[in-house]
C-alpha atoms as a PDB file:
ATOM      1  CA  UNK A   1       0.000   0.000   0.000  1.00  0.00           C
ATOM      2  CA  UNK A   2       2.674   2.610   0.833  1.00  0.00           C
ATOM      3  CA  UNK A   3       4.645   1.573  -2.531  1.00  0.00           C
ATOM      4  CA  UNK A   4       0.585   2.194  -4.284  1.00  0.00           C
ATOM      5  CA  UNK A   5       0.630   5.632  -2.514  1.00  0.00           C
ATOM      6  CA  UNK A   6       4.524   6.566  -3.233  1.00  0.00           C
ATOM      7  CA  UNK A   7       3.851   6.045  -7.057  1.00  0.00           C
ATOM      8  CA  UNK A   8       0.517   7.678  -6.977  1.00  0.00           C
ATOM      9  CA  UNK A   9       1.501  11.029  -5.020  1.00  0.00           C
ATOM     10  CA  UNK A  10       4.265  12.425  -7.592  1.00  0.00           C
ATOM     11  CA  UNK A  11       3.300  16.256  -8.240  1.00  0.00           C
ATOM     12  CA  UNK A  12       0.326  16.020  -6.176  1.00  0.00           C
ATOM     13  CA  UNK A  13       1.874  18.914  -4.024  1.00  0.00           C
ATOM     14  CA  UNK A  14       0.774  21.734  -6.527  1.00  0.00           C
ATOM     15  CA  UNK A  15      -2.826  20.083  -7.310  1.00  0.00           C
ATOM     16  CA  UNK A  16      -5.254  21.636  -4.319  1.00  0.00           C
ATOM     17  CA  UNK A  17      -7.071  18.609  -2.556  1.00  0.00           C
ATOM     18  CA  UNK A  18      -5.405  16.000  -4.471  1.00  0.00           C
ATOM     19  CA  UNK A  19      -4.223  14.179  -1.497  1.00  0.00           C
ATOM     20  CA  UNK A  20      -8.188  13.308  -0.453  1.00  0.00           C
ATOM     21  CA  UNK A  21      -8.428  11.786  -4.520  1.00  0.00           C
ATOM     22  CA  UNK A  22      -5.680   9.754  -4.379  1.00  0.00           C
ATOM     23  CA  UNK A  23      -6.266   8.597  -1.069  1.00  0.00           C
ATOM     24  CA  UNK A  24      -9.975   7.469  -2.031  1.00  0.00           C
ATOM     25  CA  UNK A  25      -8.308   5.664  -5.244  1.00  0.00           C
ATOM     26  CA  UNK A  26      -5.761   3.908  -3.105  1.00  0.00           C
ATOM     27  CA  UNK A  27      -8.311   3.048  -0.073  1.00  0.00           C
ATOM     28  CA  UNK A  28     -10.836   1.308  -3.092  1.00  0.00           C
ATOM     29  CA  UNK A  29      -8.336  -0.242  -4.995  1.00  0.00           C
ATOM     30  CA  UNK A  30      -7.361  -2.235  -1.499  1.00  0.00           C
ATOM     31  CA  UNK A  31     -11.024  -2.845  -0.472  1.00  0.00           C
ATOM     32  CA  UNK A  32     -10.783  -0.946   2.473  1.00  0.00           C
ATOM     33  CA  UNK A  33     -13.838   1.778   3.656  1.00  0.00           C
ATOM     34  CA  UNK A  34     -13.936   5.109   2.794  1.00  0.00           C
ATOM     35  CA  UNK A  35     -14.838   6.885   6.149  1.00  0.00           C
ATOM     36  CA  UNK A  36     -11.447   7.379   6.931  1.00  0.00           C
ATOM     37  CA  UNK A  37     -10.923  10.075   4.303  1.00  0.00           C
ATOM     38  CA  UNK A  38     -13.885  12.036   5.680  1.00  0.00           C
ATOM     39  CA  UNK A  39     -12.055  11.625   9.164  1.00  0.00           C
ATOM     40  CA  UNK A  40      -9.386  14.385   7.580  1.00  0.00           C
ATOM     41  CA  UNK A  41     -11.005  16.838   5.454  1.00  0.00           C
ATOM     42  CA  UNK A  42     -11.153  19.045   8.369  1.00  0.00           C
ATOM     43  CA  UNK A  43      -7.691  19.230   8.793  1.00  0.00           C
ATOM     44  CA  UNK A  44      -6.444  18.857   5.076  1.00  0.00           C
ATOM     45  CA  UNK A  45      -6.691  22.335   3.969  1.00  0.00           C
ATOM     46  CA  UNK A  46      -3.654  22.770   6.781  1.00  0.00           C
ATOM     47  CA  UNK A  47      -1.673  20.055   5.710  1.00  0.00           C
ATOM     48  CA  UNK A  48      -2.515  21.016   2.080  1.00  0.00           C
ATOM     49  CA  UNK A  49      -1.459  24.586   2.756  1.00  0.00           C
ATOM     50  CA  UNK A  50       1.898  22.798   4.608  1.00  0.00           C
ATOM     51  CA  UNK A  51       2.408  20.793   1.562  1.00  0.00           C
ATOM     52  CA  UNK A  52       2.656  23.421  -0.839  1.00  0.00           C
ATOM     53  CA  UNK A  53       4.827  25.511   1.420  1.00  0.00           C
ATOM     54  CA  UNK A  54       7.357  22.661   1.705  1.00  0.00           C
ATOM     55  CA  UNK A  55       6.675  22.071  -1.962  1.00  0.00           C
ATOM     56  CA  UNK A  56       8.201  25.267  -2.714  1.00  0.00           C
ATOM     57  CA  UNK A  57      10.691  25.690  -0.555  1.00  0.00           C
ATOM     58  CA  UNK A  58      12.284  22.196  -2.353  1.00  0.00           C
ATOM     59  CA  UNK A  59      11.706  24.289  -5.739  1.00  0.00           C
ATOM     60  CA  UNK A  60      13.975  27.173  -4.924  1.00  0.00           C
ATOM     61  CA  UNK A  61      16.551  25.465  -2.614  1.00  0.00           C
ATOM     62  CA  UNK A  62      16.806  22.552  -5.822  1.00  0.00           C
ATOM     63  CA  UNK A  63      17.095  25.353  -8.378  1.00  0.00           C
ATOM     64  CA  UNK A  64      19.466  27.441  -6.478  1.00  0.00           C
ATOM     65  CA  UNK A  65      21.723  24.313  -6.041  1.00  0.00           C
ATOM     66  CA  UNK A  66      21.712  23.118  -9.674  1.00  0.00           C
ATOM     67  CA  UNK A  67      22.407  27.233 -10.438  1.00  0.00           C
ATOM     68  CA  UNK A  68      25.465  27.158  -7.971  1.00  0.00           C
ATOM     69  CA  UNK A  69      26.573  23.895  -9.231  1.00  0.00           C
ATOM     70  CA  UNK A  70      26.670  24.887 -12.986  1.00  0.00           C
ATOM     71  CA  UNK A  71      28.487  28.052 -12.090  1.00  0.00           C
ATOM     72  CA  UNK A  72      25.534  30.530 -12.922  1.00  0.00           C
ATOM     73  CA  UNK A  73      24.648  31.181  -9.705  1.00  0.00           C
ATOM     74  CA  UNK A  74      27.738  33.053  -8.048  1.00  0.00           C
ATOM     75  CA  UNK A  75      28.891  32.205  -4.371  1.00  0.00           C
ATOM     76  CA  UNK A  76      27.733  34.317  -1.744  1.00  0.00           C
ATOM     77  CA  UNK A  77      29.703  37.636  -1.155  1.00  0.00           C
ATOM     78  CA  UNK A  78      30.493  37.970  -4.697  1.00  0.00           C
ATOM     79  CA  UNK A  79      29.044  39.662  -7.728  1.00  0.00           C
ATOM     80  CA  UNK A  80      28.080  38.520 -11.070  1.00  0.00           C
ATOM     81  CA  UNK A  81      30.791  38.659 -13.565  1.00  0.00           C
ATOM     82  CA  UNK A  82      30.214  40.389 -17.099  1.00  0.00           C
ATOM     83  CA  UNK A  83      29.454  37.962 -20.012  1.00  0.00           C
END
């Protein structure tokens, strides 16, 4: 089930509410009830909202890596040289 829900969450982060859609898919594709999603829609807009920041965050820190690691990005205390 967690390898089901691994595969199925990539780039649900961006999508608003996707985690309730593919957590319904995943609970009826293992026969199990699904009460338990209606147990956290109260607290999913949080955890949504959470997501998305942490989402981000990944974004920019990935980006500014790659930048830094290609030499585009310049280090820190130092400024851009002319082209």
């Amino acid at each position: 089930m967690l390898l089901t829900l691994m595969l199925t969450s990539k780039g649900m982060a961006g999508i608003p509410r996707a985690s309730q859609v593919i957590l319904a898919g995943t609970l009826v594709s293992f026969d199990l009830p699904l009460e338990g999603v209606l147990l956290i829609i109260g607290v999913d807009e949080l955890m949504d909202m959470a997501r998305t920041t942490v989402n981000l965050v990944g974004n920019c820190l990935a980006t500014a890596v790659v930048a830094r690691w290609e030499g585009v990005f310049p280090p820190t205390g130092t400024t851009p040289s002319e082209p």
